[in-house]
Each structure stands twice: as C-alpha cells, then as structure tokens.
C-alpha atoms as a PDB file:
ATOM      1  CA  UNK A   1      -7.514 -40.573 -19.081  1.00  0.00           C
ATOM      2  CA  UNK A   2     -10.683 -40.719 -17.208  1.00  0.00           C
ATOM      3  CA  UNK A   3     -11.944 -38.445 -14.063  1.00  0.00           C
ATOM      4  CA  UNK A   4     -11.218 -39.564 -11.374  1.00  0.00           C
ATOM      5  CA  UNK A   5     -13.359 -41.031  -8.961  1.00  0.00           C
ATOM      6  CA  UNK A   6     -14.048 -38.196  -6.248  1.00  0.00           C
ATOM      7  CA  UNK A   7     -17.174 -37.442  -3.965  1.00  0.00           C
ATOM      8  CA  UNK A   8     -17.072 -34.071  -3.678  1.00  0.00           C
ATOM      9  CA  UNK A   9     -18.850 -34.321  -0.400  1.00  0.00           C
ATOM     10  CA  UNK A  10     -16.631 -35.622   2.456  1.00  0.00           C
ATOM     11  CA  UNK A  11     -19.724 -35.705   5.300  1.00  0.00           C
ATOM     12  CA  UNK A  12     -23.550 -34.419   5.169  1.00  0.00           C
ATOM     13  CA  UNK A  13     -25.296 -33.270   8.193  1.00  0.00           C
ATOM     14  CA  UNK A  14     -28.701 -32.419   6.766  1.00  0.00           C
ATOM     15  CA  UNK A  15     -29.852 -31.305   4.070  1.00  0.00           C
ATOM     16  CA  UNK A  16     -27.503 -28.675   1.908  1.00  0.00           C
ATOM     17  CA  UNK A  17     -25.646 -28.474   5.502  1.00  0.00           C
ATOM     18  CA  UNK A  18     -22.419 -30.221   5.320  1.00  0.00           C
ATOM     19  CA  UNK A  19     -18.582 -30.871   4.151  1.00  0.00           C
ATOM     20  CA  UNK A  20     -17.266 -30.761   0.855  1.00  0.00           C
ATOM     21  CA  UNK A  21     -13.851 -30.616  -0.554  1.00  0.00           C
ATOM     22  CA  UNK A  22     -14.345 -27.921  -1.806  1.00  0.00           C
ATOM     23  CA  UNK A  23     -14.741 -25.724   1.094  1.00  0.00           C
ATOM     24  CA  UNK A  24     -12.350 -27.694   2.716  1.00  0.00           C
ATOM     25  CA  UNK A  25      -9.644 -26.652   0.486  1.00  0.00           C
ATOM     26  CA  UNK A  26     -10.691 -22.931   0.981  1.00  0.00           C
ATOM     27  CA  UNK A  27      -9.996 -23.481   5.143  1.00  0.00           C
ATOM     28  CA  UNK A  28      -6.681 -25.343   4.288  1.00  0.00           C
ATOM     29  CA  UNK A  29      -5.750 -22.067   1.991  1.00  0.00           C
ATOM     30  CA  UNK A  30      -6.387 -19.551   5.152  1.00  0.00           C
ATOM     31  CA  UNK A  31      -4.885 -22.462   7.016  1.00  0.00           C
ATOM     32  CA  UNK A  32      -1.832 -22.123   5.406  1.00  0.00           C
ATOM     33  CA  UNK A  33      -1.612 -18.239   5.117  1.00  0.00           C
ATOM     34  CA  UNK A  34      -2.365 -17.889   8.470  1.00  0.00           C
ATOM     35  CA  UNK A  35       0.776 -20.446   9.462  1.00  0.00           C
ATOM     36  CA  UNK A  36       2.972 -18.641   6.908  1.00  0.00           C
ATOM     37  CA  UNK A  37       1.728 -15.436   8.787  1.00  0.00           C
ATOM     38  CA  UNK A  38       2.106 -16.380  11.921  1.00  0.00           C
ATOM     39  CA  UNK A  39       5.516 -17.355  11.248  1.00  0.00           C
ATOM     40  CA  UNK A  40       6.692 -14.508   9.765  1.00  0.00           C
ATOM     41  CA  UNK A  41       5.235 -12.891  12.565  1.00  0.00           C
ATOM     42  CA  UNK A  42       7.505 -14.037  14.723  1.00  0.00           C
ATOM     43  CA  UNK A  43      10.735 -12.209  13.071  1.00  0.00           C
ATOM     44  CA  UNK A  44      12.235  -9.199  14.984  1.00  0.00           C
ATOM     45  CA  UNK A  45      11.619  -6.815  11.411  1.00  0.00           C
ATOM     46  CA  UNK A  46       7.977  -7.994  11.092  1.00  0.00           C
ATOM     47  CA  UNK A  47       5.524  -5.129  10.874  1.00  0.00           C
ATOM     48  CA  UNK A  48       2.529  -6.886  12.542  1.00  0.00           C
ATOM     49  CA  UNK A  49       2.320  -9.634  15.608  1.00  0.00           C
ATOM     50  CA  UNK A  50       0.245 -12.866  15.286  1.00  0.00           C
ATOM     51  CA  UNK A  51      -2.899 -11.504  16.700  1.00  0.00           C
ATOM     52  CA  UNK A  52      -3.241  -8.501  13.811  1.00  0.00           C
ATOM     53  CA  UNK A  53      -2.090 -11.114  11.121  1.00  0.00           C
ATOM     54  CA  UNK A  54      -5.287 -13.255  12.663  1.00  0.00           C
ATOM     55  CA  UNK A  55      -7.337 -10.061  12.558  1.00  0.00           C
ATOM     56  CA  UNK A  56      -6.412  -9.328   8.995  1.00  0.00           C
ATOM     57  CA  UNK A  57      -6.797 -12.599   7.643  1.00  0.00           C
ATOM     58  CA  UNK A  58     -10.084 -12.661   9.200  1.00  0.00           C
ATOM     59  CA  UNK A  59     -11.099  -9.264   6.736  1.00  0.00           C
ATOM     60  CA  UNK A  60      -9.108 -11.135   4.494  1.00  0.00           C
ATOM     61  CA  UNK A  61     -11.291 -14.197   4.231  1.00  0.00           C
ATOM     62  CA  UNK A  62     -14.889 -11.537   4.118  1.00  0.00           C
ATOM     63  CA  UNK A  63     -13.007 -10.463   0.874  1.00  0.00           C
ATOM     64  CA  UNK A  64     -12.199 -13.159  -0.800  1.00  0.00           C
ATOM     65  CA  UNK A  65     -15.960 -14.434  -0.490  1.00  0.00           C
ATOM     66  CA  UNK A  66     -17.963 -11.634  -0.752  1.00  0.00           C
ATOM     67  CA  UNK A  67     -15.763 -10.088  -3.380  1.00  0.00           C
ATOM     68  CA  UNK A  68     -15.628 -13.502  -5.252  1.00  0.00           C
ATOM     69  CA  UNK A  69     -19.445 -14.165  -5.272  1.00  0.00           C
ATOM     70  CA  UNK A  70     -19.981 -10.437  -6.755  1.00  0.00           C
ATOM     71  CA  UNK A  71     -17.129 -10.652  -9.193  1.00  0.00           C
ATOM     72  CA  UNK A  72     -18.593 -13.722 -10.913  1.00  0.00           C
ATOM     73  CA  UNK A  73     -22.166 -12.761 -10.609  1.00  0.00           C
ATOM     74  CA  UNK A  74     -21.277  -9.229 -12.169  1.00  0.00           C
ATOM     75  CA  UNK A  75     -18.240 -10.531 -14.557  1.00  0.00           C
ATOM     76  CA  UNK A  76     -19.304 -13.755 -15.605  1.00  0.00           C
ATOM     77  CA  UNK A  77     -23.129 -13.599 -14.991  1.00  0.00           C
ATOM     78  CA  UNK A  78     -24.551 -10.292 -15.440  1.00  0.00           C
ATOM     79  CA  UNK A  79     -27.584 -11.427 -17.304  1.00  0.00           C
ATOM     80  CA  UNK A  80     -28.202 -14.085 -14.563  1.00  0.00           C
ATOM     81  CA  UNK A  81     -28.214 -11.372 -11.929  1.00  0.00           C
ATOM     82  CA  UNK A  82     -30.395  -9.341 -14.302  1.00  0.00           C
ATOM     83  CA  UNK A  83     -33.163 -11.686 -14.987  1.00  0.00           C
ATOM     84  CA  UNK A  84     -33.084 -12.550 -10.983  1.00  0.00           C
ATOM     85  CA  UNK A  85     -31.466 -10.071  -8.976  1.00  0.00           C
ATOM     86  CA  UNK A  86     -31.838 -13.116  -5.652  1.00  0.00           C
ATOM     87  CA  UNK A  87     -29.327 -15.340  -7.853  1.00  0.00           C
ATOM     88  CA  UNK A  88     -26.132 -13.258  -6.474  1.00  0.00           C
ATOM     89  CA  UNK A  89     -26.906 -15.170  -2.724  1.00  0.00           C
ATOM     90  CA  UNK A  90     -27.667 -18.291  -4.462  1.00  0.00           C
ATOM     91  CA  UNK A  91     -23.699 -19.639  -3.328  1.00  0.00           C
ATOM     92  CA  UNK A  92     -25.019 -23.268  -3.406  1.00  0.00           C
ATOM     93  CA  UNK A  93     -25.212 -23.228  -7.541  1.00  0.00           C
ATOM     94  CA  UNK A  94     -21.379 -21.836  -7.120  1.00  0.00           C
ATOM     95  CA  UNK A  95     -19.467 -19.289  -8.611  1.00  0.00           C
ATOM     96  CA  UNK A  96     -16.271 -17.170  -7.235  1.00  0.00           C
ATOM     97  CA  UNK A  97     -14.267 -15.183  -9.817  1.00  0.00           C
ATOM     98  CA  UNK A  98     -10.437 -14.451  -8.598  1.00  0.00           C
ATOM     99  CA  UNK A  99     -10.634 -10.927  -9.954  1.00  0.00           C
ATOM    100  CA  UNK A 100     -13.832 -10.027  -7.521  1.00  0.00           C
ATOM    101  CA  UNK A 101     -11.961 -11.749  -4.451  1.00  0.00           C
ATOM    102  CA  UNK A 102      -8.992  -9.458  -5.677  1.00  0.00           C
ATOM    103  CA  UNK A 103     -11.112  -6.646  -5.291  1.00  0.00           C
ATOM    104  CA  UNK A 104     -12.733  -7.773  -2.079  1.00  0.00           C
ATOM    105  CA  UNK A 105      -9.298  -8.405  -0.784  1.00  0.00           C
ATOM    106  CA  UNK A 106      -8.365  -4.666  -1.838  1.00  0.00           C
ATOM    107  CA  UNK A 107     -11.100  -3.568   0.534  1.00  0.00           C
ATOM    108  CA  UNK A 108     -10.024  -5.267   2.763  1.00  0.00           C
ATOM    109  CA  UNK A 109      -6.011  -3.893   3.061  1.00  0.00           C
ATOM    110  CA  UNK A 110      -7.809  -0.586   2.899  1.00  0.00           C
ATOM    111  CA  UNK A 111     -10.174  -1.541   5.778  1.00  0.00           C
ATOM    112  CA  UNK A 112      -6.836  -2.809   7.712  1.00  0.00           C
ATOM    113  CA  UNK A 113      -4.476  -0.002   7.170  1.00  0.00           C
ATOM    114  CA  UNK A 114      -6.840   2.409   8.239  1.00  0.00           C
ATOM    115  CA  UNK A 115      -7.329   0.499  11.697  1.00  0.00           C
ATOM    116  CA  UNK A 116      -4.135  -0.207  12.033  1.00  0.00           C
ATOM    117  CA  UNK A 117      -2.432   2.968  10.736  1.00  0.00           C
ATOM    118  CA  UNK A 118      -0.342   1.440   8.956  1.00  0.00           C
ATOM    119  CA  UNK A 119       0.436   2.441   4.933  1.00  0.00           C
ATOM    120  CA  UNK A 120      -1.656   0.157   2.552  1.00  0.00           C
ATOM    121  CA  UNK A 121       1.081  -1.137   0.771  1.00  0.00           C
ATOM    122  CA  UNK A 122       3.262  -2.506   3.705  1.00  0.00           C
ATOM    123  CA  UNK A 123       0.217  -4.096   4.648  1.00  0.00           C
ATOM    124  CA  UNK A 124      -0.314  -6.160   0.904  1.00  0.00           C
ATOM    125  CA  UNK A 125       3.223  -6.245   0.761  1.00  0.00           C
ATOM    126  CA  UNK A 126       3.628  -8.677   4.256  1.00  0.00           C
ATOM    127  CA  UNK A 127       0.601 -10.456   3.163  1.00  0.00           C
ATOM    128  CA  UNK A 128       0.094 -10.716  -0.937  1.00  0.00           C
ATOM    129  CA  UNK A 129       3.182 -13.951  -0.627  1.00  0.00           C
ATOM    130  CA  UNK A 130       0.027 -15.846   1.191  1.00  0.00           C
ATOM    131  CA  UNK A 131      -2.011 -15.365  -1.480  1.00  0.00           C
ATOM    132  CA  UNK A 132      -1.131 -18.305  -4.133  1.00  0.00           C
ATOM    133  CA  UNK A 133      -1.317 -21.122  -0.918  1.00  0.00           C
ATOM    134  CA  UNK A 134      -4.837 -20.259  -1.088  1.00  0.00           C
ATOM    135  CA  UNK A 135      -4.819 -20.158  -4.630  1.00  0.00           C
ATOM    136  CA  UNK A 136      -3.431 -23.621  -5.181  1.00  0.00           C
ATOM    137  CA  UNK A 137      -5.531 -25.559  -2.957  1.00  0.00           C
ATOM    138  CA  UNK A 138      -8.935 -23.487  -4.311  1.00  0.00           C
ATOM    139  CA  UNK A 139      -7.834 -24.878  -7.878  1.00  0.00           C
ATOM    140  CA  UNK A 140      -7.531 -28.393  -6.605  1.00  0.00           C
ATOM    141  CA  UNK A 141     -10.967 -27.924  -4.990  1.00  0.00           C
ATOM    142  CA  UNK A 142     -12.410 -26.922  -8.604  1.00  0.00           C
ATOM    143  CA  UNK A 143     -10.383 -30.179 -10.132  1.00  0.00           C
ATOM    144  CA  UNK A 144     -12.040 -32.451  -7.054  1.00  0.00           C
ATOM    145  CA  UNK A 145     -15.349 -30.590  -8.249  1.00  0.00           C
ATOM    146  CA  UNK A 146     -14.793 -31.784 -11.956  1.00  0.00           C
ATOM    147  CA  UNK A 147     -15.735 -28.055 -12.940  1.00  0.00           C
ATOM    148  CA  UNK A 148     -13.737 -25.101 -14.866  1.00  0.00           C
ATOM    149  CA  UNK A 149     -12.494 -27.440 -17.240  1.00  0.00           C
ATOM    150  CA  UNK A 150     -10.137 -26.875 -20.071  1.00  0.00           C
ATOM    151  CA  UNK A 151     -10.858 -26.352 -23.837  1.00  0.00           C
ATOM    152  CA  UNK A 152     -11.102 -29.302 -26.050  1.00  0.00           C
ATOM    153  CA  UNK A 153      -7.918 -31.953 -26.864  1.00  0.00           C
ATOM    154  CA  UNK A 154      -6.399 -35.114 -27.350  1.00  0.00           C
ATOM    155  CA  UNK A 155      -4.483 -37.824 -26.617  1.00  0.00           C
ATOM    156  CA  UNK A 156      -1.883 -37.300 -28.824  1.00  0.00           C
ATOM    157  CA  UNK A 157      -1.146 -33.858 -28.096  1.00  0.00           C
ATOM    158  CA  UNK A 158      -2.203 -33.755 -24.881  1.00  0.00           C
ATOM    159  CA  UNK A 159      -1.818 -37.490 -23.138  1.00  0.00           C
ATOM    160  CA  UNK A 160      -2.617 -36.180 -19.620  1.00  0.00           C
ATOM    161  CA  UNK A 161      -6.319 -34.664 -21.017  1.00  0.00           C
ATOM    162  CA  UNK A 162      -9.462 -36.488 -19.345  1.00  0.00           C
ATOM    163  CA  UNK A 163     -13.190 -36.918 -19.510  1.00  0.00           C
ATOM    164  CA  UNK A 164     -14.685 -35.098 -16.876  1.00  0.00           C
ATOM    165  CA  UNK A 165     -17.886 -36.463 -15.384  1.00  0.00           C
ATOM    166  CA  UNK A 166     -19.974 -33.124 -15.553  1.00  0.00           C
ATOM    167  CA  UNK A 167     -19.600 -32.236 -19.324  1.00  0.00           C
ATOM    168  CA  UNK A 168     -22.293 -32.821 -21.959  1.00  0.00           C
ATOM    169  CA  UNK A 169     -20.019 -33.088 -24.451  1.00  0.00           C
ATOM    170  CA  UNK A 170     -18.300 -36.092 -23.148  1.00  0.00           C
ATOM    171  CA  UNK A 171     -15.186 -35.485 -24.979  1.00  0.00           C
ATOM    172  CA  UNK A 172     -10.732 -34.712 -23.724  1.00  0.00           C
ATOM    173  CA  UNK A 173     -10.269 -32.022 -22.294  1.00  0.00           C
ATOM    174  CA  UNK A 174      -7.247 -30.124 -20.411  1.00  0.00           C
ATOM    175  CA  UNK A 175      -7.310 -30.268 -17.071  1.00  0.00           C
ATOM    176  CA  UNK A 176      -7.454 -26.720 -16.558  1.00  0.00           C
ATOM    177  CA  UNK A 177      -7.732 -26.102 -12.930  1.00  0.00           C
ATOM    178  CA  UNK A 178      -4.348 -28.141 -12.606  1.00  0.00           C
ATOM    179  CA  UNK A 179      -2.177 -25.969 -14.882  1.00  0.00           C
ATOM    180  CA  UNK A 180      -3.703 -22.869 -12.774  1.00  0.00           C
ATOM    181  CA  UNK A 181      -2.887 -24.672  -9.448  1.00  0.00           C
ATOM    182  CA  UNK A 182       0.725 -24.971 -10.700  1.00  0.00           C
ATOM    183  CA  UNK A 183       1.245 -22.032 -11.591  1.00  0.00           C
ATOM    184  CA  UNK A 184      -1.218 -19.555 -10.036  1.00  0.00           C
ATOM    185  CA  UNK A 185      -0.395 -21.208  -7.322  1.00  0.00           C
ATOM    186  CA  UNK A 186       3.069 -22.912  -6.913  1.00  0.00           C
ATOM    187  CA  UNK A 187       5.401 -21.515  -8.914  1.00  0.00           C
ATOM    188  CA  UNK A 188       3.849 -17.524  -8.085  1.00  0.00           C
ATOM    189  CA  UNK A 189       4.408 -18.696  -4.639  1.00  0.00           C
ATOM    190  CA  UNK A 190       8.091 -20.046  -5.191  1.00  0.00           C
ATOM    191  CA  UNK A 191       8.522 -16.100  -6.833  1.00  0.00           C
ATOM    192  CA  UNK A 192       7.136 -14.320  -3.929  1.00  0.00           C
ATOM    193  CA  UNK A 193       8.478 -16.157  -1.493  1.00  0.00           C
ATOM    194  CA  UNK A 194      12.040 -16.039  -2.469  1.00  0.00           C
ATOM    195  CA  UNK A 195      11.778 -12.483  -3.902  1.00  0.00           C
ATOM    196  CA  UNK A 196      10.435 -10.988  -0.601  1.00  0.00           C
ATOM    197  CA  UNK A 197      12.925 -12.672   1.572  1.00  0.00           C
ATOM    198  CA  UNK A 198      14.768  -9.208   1.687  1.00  0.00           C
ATOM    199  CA  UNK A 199      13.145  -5.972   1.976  1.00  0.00           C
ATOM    200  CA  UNK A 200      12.185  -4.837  -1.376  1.00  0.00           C
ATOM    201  CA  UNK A 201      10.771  -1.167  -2.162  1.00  0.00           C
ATOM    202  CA  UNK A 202       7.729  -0.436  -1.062  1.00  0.00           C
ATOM    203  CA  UNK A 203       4.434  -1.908  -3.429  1.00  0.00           C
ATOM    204  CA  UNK A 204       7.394  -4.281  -5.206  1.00  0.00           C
ATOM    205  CA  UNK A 205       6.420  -7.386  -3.809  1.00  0.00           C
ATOM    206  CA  UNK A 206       2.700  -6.287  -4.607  1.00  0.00           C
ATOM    207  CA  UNK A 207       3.634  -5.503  -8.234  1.00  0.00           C
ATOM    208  CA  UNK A 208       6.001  -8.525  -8.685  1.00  0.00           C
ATOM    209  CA  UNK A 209       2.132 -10.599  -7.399  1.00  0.00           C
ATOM    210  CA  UNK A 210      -0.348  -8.944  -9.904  1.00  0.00           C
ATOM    211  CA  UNK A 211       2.171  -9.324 -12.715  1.00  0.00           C
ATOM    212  CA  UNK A 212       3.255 -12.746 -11.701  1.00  0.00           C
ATOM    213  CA  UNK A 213      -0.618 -13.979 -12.030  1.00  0.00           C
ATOM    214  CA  UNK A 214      -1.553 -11.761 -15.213  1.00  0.00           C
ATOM    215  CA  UNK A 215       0.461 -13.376 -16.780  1.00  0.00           C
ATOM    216  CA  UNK A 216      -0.029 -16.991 -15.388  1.00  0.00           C
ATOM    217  CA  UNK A 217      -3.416 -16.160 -16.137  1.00  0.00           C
ATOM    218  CA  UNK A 218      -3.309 -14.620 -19.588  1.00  0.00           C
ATOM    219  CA  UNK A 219      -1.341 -17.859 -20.270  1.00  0.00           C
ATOM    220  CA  UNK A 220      -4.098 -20.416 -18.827  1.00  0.00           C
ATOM    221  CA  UNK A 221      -6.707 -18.922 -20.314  1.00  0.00           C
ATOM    222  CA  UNK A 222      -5.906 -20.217 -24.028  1.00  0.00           C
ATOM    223  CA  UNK A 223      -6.394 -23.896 -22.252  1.00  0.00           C
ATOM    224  CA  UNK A 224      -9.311 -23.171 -20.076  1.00  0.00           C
ATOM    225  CA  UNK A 225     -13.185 -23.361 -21.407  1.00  0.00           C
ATOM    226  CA  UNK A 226     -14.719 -19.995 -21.739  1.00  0.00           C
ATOM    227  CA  UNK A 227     -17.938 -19.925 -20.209  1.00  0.00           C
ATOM    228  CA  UNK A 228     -21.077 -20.849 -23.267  1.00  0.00           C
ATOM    229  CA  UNK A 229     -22.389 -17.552 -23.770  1.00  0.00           C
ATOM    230  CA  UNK A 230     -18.759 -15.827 -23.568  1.00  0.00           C
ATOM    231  CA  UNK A 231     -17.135 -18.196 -26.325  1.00  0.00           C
ATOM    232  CA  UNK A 232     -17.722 -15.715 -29.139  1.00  0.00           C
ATOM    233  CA  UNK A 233     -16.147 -12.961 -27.136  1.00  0.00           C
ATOM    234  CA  UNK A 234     -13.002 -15.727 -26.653  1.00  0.00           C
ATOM    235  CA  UNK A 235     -12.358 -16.108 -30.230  1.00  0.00           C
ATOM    236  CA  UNK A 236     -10.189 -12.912 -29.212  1.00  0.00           C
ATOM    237  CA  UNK A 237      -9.608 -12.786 -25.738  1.00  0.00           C
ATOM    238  CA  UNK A 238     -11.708 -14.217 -22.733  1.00  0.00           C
ATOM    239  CA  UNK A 239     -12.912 -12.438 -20.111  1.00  0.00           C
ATOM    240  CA  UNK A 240     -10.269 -13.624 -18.006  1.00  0.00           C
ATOM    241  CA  UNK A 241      -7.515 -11.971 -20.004  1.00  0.00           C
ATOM    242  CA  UNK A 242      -9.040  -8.792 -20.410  1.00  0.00           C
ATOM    243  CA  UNK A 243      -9.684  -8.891 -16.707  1.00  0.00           C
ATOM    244  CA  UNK A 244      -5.748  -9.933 -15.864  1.00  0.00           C
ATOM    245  CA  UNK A 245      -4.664  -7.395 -18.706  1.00  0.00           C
ATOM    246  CA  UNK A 246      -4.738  -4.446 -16.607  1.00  0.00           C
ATOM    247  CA  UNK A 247      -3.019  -7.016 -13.673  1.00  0.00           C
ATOM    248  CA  UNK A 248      -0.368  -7.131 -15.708  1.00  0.00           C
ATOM    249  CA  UNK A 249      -0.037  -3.231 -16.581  1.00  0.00           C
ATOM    250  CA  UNK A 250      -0.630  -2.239 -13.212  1.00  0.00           C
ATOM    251  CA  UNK A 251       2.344  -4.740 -11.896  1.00  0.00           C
ATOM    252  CA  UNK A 252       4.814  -3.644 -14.311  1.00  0.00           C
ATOM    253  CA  UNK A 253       4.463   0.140 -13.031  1.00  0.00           C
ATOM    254  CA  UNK A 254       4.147  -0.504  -9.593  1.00  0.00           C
ATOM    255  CA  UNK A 255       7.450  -2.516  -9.965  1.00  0.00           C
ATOM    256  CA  UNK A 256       9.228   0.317 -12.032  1.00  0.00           C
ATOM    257  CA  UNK A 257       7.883   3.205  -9.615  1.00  0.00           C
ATOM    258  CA  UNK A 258       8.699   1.193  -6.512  1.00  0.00           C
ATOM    259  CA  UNK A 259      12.442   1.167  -8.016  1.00  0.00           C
ATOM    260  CA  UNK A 260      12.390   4.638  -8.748  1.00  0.00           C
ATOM    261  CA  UNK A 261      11.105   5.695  -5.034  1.00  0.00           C
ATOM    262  CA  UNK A 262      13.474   3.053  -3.064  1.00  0.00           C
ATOM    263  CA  UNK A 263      11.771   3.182  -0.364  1.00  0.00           C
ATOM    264  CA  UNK A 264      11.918  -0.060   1.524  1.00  0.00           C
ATOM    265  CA  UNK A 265       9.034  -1.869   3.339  1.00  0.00           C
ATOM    266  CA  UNK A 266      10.078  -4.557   5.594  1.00  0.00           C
ATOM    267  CA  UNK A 267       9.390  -8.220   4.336  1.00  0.00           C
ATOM    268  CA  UNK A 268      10.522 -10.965   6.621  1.00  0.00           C
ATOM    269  CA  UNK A 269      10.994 -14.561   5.746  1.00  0.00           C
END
C-alpha cells in the first residue's frame, strides 16, 4: 500500500508562517477537550465552571508544548541539544515527546490547584478523560506528516503496511502512528470515559489513564521505528517503554491506594 497523497501544508502566508495539518490537528485536540469540558461543566456535581475549565486548558496547552519540545530534545535528542544548545527552540525541524508534555501537563495541574485551591488530583481527575481526544488527532497529524513510522514488514503479514514518502529506505512499514491513534487515543478514551461516569476514588481515574497508555504504549512500541542512534538500545527495550514503564507502575498503585482510601472525587459525565 502506498502513502497517501497528503500536503501537509493546508495554506502558506509567508515564508515558514502558515497552516499545516499538523498544527491543525493539535487545535482540533484542545478543541475537543475544551467541548468535552465545557460540557461536563455544565453538570450540577462538576467541580469547576466553563470559564476555569478555559483557564486550565489554557495552562494545559503551555504544557503540552513546552513540556513536549523539552521532553524530546532531552529524551530523544540529548546529544543534539549538546552539540547546539539553540536546537531546543528550533520547533520548525519538529519534535514533541508525549512523556515531556506529560510532565509539562503535571506542572500545569500543580500550577492550577494552587490558584484554584483545589486538591491536585480532583483537578487531573475532571480533566485526564480529555487527554486521548488530543492524543488521537496529534497521531493522525504525525500519519498526515508521513513521520514516526513503524518498524519494517510485509505484505503478507502485514497487508495494511505502506511506503512512506520520507524514508530512505523505501521499504513496508507499519503504520505506526495509526495503531497509537487507536489506541492511545480511542479505545483509552472509550476506558476513561465510561469508567469516570461515576465518581470513582480520588487519583483512580488518573491511575486507570497512566496505566491505560503504559501499556498501549509498551505495546506500540514493538511496531514503531526506534529513532537511528537509539536502535541498539531497542534490541531490549526503546526509550519509549522504559519511559511508559514507570506509567504503568505508578497507575497500578495509584489505582490500588485510591481503593484503599475511598475517598471519592466527583467525575461528571
């Protein structure tokens, strides 16, 4: 199956100045948190009204970005940073890592429940089910990109696998970013949504997320490419699974604490 045929820029101004897909599908992500927020906003239980869920979302976004850009110089790129310290603000070559926008965005409920008051983990609670919209349509932005794709396959065991414009190597190749938009994005939201329907102890929900994409991730990660000079390190694991190992750790006692404490945070639909 062969790439398809995509532009990646929908309109140029001038210069670098312009619209791609790609950042379009990062405004349709807060587009559709926000919407989900706003909604659930609306319910008698809700802990917040529309105007913080704006205000957070706006920290939100700060976190995802900034934390993104350092996470992948810093995880991904180290040497890169090293040898040019300038190349962590050099956004128009690319690069966002998950796990630094997961850090960013960790700033950023700390940032927001000490405005607000409020304890951090009703805040991530109300807002981590917004997460994987954002999710989904930033992997469909990487598949419209032709970049982050998979490791090496055929037709025969793989008859969806395509040639994707960018690589040197020319050869099949799982499309990656698609198996992460499913399920990163999708099916974690189809979880969270339906399991925070009902209060749930407090930092559940927020467990039930960072397990939930550990493991989608640990998963993904035997289809995806490992970056060229981390391949040796991926004979074992990539950098991506030791990153979502402690995700996964980290869920699994939140989940059995939160249990243990019962105490409930309010979640509305």
């Amino acid at each position: 199956m062969e790439f398809p045929s995509f532009d990646p820029v929908i309109f140029q101004i001038w210069g670098p100045i312009g619209l791609n897909w790609y950042g379009l599908t990062y405004l349709l992500g807060f587009a559709g948190a926000w919407w989900m927020g706003t909604v659930r906003s609306k319910q008698t239980n809700s802990p917040f009204n529309a105007d913080q869920v704006s205000d957070f979302l706006f920290y939100g976004f700060l976190g995802v970005v900034l934390g993104g850009r350092v996470g992948y110089v810093l995880f991904y790129h180290l040497d890169f940073f090293i040898a040019d310290p300038f190349y962590l603000f050099k956004i128009w070559d690319g690069g966002m890592s998950f796990h630094g926008g997961l850090l960013g965005v960790l700033v950023a409920f700390w940032y927001f429940a000490r405005k607000t008051q409020k304890p951090f983990f009703v805040i991530a609670d109300y807002f981590v089910p917004m997460v994987p919209i954002g999710l989904a349509t930033g992997r469909f932005g990487n598949f419209i990109n032709g970049e982050l794709w998979g490791r090496v396959t055929d037709l025969s065991s793989t008859p969806w696998a395509m040639h994707f414009p960018h690589d040197p190597e020319g050869v099949y190749r799982h499309p990656s970013m698609l198996y992460e938009c499913f399920l990163e994005g999708i099916v974690l939201f189809i979880i969270l949504y339906f399991y925070s329907r009902t209060p749930k102890p407090k930092m559940a929900v927020s467990g039930v997320f960072l397990l939930g994409y550990g493991v989608f991730r640990f998963i993904i990660e035997y289809f995806r490419e490992p970056d060229e000079h981390l391949k040796e390190l991926a004979e074992f694991l990539s950098m991506g699974q030791i990153l979502s190992l402690p995700m996964i750790i980290v869920g699994l006692v939140m989940i059995i604490w939160a249990y243990k404490k019962k105490t409930l945070t309010t979640t509305p639909v």
